[in-house]
C-alpha atoms as a PDB file:
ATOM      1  CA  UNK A   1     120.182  93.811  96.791  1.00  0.00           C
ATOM      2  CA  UNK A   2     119.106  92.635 100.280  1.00  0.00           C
ATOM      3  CA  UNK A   3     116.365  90.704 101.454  1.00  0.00           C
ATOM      4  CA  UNK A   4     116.344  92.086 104.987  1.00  0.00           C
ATOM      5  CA  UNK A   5     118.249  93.708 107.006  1.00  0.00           C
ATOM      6  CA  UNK A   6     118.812  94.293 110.781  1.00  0.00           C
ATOM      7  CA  UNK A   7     120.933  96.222 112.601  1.00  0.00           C
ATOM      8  CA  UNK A   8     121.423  96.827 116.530  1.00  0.00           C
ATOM      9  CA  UNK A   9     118.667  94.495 117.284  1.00  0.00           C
ATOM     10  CA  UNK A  10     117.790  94.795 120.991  1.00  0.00           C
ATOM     11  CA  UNK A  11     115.175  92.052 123.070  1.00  0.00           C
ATOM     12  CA  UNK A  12     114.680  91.857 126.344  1.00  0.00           C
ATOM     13  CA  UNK A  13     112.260  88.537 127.712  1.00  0.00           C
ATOM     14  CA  UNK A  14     112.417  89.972 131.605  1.00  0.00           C
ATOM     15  CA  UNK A  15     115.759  89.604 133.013  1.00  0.00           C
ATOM     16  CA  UNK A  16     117.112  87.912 129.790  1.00  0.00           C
ATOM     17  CA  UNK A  17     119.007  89.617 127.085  1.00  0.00           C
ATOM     18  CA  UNK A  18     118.341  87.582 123.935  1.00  0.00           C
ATOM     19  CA  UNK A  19     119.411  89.911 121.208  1.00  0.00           C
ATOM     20  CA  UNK A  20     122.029  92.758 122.049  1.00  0.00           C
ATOM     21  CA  UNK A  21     123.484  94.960 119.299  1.00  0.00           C
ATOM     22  CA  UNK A  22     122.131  92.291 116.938  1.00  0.00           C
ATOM     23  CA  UNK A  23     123.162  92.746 113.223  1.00  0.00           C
ATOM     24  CA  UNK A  24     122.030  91.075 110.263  1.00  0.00           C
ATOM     25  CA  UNK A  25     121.716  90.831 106.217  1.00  0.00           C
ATOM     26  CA  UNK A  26     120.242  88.680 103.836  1.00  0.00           C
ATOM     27  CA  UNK A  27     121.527  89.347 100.673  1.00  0.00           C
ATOM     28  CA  UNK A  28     119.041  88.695  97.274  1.00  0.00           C
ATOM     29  CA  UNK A  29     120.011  85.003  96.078  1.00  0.00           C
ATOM     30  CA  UNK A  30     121.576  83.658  99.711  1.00  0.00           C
ATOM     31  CA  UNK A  31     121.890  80.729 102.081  1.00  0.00           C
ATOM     32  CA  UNK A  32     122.920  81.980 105.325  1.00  0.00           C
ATOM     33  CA  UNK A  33     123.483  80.073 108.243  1.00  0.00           C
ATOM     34  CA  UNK A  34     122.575  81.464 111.560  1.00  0.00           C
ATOM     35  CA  UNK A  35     124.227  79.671 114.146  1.00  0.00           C
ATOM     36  CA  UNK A  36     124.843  79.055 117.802  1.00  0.00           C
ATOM     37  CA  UNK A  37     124.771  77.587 121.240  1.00  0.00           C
ATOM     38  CA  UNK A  38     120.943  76.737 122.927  1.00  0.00           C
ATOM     39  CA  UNK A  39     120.047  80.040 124.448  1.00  0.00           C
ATOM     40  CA  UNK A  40     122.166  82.107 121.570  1.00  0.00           C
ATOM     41  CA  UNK A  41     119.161  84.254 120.183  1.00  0.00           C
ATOM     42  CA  UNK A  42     119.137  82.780 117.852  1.00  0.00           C
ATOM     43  CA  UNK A  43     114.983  81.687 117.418  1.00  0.00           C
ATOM     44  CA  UNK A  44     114.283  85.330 119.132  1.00  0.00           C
ATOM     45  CA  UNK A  45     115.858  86.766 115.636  1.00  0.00           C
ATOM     46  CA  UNK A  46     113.881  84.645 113.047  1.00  0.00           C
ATOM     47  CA  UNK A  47     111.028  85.254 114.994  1.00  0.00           C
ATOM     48  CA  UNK A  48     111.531  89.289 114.972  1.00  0.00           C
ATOM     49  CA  UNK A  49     112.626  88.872 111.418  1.00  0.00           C
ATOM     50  CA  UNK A  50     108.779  87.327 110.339  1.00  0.00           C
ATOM     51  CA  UNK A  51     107.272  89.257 113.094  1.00  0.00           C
ATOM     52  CA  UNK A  52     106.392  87.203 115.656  1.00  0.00           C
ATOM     53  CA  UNK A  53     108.591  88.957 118.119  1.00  0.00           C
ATOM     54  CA  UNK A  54     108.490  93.039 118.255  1.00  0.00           C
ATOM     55  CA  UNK A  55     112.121  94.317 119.389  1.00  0.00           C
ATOM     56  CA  UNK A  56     113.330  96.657 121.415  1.00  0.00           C
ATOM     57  CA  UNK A  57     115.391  98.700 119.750  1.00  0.00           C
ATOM     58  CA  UNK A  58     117.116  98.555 116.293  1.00  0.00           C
ATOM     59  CA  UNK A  59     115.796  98.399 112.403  1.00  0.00           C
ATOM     60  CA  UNK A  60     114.583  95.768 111.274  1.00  0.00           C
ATOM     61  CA  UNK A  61     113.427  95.771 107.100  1.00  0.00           C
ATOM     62  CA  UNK A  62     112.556  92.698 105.612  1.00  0.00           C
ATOM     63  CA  UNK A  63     111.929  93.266 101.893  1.00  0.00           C
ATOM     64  CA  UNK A  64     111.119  96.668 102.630  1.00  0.00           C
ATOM     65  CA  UNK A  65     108.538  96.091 105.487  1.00  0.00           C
ATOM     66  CA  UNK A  66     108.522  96.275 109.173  1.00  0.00           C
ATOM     67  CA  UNK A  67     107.494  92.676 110.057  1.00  0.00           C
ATOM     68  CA  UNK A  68     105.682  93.060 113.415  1.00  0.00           C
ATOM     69  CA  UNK A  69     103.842  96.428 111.536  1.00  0.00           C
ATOM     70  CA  UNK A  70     103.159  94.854 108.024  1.00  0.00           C
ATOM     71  CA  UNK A  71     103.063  91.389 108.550  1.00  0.00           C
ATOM     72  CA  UNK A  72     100.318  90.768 106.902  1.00  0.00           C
ATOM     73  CA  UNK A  73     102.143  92.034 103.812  1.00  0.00           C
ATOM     74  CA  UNK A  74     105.449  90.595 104.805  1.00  0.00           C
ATOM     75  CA  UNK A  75     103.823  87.198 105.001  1.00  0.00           C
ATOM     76  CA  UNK A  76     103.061  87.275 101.592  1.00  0.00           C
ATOM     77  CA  UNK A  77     106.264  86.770 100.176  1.00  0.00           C
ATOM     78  CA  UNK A  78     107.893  85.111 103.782  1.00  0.00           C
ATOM     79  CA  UNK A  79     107.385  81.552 104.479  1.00  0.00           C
ATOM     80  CA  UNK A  80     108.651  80.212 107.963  1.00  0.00           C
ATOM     81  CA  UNK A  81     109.232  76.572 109.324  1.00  0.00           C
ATOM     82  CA  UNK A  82     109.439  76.829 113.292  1.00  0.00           C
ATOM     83  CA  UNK A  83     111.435  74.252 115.277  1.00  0.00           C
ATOM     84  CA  UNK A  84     108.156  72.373 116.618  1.00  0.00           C
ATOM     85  CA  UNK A  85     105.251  71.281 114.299  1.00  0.00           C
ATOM     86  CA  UNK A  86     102.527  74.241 114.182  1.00  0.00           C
ATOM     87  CA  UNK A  87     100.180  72.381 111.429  1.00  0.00           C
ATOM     88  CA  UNK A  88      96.621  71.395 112.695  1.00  0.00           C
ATOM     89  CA  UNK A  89      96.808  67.787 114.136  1.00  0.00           C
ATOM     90  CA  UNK A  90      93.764  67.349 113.324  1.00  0.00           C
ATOM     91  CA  UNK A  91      93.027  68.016 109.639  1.00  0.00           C
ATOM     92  CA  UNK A  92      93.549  65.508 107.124  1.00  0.00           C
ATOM     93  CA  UNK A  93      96.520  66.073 104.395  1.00  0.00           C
ATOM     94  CA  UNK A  94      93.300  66.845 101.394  1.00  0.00           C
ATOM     95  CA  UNK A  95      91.726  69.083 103.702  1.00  0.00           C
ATOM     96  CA  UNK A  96      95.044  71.264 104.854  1.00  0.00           C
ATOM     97  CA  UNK A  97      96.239  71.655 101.067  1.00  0.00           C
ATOM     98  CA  UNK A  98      92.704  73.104 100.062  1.00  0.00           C
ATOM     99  CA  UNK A  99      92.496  75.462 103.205  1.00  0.00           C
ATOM    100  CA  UNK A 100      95.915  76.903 102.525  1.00  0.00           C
ATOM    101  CA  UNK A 101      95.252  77.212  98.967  1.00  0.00           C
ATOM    102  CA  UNK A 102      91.960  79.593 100.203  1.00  0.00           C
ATOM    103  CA  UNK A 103      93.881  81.370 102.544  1.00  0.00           C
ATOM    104  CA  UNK A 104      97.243  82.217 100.769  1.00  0.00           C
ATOM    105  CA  UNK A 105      97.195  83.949  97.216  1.00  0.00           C
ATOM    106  CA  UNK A 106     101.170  82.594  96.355  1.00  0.00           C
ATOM    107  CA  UNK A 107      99.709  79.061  96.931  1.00  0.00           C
ATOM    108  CA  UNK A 108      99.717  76.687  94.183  1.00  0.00           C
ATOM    109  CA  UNK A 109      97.601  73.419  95.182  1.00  0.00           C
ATOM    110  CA  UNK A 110      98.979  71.520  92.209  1.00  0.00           C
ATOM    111  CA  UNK A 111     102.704  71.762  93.170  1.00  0.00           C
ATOM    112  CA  UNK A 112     102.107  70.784  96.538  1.00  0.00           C
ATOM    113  CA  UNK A 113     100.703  67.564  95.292  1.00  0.00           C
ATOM    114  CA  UNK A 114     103.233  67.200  92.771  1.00  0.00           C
ATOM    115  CA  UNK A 115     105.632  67.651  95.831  1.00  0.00           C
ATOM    116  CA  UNK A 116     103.441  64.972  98.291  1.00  0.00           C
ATOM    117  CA  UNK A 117     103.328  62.151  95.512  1.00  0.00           C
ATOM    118  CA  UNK A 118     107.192  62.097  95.778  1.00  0.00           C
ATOM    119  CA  UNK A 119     106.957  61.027  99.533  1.00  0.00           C
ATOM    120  CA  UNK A 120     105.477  58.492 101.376  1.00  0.00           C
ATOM    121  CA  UNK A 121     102.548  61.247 103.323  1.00  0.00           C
ATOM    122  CA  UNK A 122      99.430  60.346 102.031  1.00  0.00           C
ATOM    123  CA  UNK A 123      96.278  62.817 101.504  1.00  0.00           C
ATOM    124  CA  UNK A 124      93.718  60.998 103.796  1.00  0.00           C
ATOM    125  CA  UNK A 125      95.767  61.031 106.508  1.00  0.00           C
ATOM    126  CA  UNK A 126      95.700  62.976 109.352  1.00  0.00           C
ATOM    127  CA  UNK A 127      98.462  65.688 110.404  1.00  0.00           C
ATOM    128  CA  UNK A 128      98.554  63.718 113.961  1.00  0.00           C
ATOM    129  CA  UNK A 129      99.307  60.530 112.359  1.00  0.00           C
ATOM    130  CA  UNK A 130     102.018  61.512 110.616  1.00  0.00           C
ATOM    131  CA  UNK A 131     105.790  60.568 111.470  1.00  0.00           C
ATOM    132  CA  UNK A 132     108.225  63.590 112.778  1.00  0.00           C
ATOM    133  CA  UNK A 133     109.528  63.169 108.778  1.00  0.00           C
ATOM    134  CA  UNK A 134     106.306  63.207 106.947  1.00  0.00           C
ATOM    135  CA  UNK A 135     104.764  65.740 109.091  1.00  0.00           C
ATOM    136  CA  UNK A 136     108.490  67.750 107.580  1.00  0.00           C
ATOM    137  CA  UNK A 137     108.059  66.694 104.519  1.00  0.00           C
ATOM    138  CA  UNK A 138     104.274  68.323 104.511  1.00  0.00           C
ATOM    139  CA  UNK A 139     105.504  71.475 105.822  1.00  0.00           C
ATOM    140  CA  UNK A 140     108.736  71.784 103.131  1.00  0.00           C
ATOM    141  CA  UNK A 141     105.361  70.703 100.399  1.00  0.00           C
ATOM    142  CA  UNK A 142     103.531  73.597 101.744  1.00  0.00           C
ATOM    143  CA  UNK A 143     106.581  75.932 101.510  1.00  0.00           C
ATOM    144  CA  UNK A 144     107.523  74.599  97.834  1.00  0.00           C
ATOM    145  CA  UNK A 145     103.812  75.733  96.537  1.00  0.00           C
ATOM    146  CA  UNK A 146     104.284  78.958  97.888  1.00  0.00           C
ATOM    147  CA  UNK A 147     106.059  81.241  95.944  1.00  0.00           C
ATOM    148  CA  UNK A 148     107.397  83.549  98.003  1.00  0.00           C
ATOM    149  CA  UNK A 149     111.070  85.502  97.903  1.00  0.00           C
ATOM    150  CA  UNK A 150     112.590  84.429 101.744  1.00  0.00           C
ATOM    151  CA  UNK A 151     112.265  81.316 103.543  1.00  0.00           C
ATOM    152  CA  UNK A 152     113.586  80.944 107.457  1.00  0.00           C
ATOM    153  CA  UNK A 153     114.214  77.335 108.980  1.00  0.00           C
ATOM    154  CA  UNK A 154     114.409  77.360 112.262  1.00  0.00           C
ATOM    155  CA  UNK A 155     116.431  73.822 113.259  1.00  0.00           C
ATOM    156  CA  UNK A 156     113.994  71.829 110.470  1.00  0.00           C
ATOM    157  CA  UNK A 157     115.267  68.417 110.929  1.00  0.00           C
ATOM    158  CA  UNK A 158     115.255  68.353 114.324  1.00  0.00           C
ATOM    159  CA  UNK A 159     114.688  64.931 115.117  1.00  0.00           C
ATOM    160  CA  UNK A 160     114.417  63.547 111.718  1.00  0.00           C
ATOM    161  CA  UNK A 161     117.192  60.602 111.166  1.00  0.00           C
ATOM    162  CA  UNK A 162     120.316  61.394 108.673  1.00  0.00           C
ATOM    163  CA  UNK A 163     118.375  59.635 105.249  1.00  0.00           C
ATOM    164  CA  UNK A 164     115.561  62.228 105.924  1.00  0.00           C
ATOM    165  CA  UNK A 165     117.786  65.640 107.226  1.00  0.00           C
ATOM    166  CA  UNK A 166     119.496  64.711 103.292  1.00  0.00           C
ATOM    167  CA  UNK A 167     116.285  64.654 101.675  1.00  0.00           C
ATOM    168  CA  UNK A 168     115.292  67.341 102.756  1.00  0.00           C
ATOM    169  CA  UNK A 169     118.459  69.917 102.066  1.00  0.00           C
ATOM    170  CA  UNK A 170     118.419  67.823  98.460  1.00  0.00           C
ATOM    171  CA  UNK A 171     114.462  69.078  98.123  1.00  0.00           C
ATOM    172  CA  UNK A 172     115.220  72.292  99.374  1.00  0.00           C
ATOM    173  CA  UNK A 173     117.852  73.434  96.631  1.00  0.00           C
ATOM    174  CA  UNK A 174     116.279  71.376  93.423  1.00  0.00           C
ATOM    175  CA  UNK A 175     112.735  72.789  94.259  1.00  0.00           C
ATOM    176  CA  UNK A 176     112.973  76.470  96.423  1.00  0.00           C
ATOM    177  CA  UNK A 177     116.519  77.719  95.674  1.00  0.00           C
ATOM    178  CA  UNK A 178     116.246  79.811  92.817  1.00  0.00           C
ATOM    179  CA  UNK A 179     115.257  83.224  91.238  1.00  0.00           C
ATOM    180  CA  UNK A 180     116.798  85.093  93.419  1.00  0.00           C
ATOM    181  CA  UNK A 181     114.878  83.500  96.583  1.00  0.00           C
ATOM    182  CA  UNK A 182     116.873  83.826  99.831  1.00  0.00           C
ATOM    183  CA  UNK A 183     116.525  80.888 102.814  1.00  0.00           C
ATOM    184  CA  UNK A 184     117.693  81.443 106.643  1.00  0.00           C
ATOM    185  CA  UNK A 185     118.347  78.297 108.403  1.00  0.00           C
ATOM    186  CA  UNK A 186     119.141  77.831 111.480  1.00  0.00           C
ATOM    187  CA  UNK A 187     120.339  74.599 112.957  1.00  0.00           C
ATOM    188  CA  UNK A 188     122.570  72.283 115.709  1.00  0.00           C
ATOM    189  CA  UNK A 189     123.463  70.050 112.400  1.00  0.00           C
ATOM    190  CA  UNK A 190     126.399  72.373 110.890  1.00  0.00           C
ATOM    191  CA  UNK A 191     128.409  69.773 109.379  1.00  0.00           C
ATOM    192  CA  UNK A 192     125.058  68.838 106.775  1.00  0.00           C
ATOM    193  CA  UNK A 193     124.473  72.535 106.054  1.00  0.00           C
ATOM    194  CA  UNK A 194     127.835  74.110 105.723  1.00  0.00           C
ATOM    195  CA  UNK A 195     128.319  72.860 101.961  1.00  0.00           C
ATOM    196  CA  UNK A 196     125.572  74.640 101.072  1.00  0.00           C
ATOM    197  CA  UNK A 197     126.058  77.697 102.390  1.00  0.00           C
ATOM    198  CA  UNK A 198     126.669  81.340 101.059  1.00  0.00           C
ATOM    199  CA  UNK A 199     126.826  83.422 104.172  1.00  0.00           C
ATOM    200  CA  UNK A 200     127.484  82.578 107.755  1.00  0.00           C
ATOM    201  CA  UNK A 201     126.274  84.620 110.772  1.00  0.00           C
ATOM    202  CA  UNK A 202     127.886  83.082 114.098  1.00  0.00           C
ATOM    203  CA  UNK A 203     125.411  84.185 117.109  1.00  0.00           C
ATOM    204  CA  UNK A 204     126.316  84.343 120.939  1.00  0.00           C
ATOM    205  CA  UNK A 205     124.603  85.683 123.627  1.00  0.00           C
ATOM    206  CA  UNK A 206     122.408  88.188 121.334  1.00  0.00           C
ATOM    207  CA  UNK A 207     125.384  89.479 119.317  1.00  0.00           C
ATOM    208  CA  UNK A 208     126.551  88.553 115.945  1.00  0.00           C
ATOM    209  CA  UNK A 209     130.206  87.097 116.669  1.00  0.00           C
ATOM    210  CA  UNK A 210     131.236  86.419 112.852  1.00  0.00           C
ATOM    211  CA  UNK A 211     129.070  87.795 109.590  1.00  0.00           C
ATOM    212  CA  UNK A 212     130.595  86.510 106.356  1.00  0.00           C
ATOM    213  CA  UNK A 213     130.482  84.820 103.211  1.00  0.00           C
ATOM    214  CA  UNK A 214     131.489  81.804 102.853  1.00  0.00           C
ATOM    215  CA  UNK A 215     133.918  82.164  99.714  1.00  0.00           C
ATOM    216  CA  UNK A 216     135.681  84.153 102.181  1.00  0.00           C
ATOM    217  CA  UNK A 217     136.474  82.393 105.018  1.00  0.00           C
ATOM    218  CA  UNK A 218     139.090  80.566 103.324  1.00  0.00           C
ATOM    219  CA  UNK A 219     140.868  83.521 102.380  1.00  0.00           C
ATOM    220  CA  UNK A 220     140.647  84.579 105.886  1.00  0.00           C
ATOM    221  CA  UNK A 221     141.118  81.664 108.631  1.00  0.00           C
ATOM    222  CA  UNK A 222     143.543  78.815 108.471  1.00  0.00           C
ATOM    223  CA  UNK A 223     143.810  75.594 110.233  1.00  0.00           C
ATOM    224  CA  UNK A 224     147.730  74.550 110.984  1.00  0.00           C
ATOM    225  CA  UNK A 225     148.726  71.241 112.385  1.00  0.00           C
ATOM    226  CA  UNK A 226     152.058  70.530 113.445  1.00  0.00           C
ATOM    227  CA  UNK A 227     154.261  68.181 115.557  1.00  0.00           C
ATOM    228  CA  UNK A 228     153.504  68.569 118.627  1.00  0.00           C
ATOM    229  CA  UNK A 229     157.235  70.020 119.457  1.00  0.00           C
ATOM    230  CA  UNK A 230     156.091  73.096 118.058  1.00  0.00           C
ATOM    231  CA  UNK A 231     152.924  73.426 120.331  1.00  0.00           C
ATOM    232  CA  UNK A 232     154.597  76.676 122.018  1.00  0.00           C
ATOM    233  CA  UNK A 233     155.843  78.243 118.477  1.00  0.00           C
ATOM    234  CA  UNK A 234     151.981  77.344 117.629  1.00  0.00           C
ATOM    235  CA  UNK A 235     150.362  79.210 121.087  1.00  0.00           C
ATOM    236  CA  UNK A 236     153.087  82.149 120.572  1.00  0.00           C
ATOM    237  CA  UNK A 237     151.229  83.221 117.535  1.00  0.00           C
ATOM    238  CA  UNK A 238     147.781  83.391 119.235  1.00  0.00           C
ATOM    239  CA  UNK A 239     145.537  80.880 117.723  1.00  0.00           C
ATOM    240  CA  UNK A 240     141.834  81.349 118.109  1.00  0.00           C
ATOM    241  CA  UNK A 241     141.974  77.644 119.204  1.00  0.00           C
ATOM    242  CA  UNK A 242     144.796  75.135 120.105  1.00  0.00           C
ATOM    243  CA  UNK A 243     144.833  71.791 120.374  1.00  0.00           C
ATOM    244  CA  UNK A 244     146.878  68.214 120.768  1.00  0.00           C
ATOM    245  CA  UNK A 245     145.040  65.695 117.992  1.00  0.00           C
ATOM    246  CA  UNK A 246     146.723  62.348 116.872  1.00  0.00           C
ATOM    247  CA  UNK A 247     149.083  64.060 114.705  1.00  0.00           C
ATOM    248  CA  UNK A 248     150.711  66.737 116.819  1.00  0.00           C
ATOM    249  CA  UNK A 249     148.735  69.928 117.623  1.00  0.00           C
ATOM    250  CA  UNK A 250     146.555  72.084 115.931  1.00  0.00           C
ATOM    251  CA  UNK A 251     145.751  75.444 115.771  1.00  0.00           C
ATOM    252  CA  UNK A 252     143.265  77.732 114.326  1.00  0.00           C
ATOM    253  CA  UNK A 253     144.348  81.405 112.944  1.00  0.00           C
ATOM    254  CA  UNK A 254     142.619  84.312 111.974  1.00  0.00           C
ATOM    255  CA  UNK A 255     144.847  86.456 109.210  1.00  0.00           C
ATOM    256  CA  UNK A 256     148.298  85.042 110.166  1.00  0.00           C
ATOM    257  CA  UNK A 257     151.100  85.422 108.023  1.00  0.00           C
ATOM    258  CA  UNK A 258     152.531  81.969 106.832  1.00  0.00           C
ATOM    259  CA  UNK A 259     155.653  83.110 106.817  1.00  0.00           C
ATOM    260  CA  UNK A 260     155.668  82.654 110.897  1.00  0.00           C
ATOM    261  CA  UNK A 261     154.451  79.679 110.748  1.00  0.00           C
ATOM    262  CA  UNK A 262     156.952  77.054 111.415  1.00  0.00           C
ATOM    263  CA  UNK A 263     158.022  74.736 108.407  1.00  0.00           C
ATOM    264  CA  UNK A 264     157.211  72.015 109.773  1.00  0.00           C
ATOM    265  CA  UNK A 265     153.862  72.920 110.056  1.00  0.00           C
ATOM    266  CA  UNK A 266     150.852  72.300 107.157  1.00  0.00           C
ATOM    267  CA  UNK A 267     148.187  74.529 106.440  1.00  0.00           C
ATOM    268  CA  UNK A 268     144.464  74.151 105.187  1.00  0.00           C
ATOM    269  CA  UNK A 269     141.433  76.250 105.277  1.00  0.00           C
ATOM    270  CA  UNK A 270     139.209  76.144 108.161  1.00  0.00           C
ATOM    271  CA  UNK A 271     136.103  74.492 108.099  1.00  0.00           C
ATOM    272  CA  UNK A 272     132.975  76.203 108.840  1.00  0.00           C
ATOM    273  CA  UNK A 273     132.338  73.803 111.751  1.00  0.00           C
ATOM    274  CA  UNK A 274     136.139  74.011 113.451  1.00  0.00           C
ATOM    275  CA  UNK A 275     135.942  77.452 113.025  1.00  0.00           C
ATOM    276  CA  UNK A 276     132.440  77.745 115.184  1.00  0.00           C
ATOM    277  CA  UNK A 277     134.111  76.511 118.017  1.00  0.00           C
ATOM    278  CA  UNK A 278     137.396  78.275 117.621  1.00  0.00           C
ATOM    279  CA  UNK A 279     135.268  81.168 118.195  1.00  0.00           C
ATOM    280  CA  UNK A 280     132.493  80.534 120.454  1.00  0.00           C
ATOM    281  CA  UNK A 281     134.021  77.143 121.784  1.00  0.00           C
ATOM    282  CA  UNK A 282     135.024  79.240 125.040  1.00  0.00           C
ATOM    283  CA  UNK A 283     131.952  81.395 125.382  1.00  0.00           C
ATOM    284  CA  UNK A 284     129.448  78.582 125.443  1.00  0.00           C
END
């Protein structure tokens, strides 16, 4: 079963193509990473995918709803944590966890508390007083008492330090991940993310350069190092990426045979983060 689905996606923001041919799925019970360069699409497609932005062109269903028609309805079961803060500076903590519970009928005021008392944000404060991670931690509170089916991050710990970005992912899986709930998340911090991943969606210039799962990546792209004598055996077999590291070389393939590799050569899986810039390392 799938969460949403997109396919063909087309935006246009005046002279600016930010989603072209687009193509997306969210399978029921997924993490998948959308990532990319600045300027990728890749906020333009959360945003259509909660509503936020109509497209173009395309389909777009998220659990069975057009978000820019039904949002209302869509943002029932959707919750969605933009790149920049969007909670009211000027409420206090109390006052924000009894307006949402009004407002939302998935919200549980209880387990948003429960969430708060394991952090350092404090009910009588105010949002603007808050520190970039508290004001996070609020938001991820907020999200946890909310019990809806899909959940897009859009770069979440941006500007939080490394003890808070872990935190956070930890939270994230122990108190969201489960019953078939999907998350999106988007973000420049690959290497923190990529262990945690089912699915990977690389994004360039509007178009979906690599949908996959995970599990088979491995199956699919290896890394090969080498002594660097055998840099031209290595380039003759057309790596997605080549290049000299203190060891020798090393390249990146897609499907080769290791049977042409040279036997000198040693072969791993590629990570999810060497194989983002074997691909898009170019395009940029």
């Amino acid at each position: 079963m799938n969460l949403a689905t997109a396919s063909g996606l087309r935006k246009r923001h005046g002279r600016v193509t930010a989603l072209d041919e687009f193509d997306l799925t969210v399978p029921s019970g997924s993490i998948v990473g959308l990532i990319g360069p600045n300027g990728s699409g890749k906020s333009t497609a959360l945003r259509s995918l909660t509503g936020l932005t109509p497209i173009d062109a395309g389909e777009l269903s998220v659990l069975g709803l057009d978000p820019y028609r039904q949002r209302t309805q869509l943002m029932r079961q959707v919750a969605y944590i933009a790149d920049v803060g969007t909670l009211p500076r000027w409420m206090r903590v109390s006052d924000l966890l009894r307006f949402v519970a009004g407002v939302h009928p998935a919200f549980d005021l209880a387990t948003a508390q429960r969430a708060l008392s394991r952090t350092d944000v404090r009910a009588t404060a105010k949002v603007r007083d808050l520190s970039k991670g508290m004001t996070v931690q609020l938001h991820l509170a907020l999200v946890m008492a909310t019990s809806t089916q899909l959940l897009i991050l859009d770069e979440p710990t941006l500007g939080l330090d490394l003890l808070y970005r872990q935190h956070f992912y930890e939270a994230l899986l122990q108190d969201y991940f489960a019953d078939g709930r999907s998350i999106i998340v988007s973000t420049h911090e690959l290497s923190e993310v990529e262990h945690i991943l089912t699915d990977v969606v690389f994004i360039n210039r509007g178009k979906a350069v690599l949908q996959a799962q995970t599990d088979s990546l491995a199956e699919r792209f290896v890394t090969v190092t080498a002594p660097e004598s055998q840099q031209e055996a290595l380039a003759a077999l057309q790596p997605l990426r080549l290049r000299r590291t203190l060891r020798g070389v090393e390249a990146i393939y897609d499907g080769i045979d290791p049977e042409r590799l040279p036997a000198e050569s040693q072969q791993r899986p590629s990570d999810i983060s060497s194989l983002f810039v074997a691909l898009l390392g170019g395009e940029s």
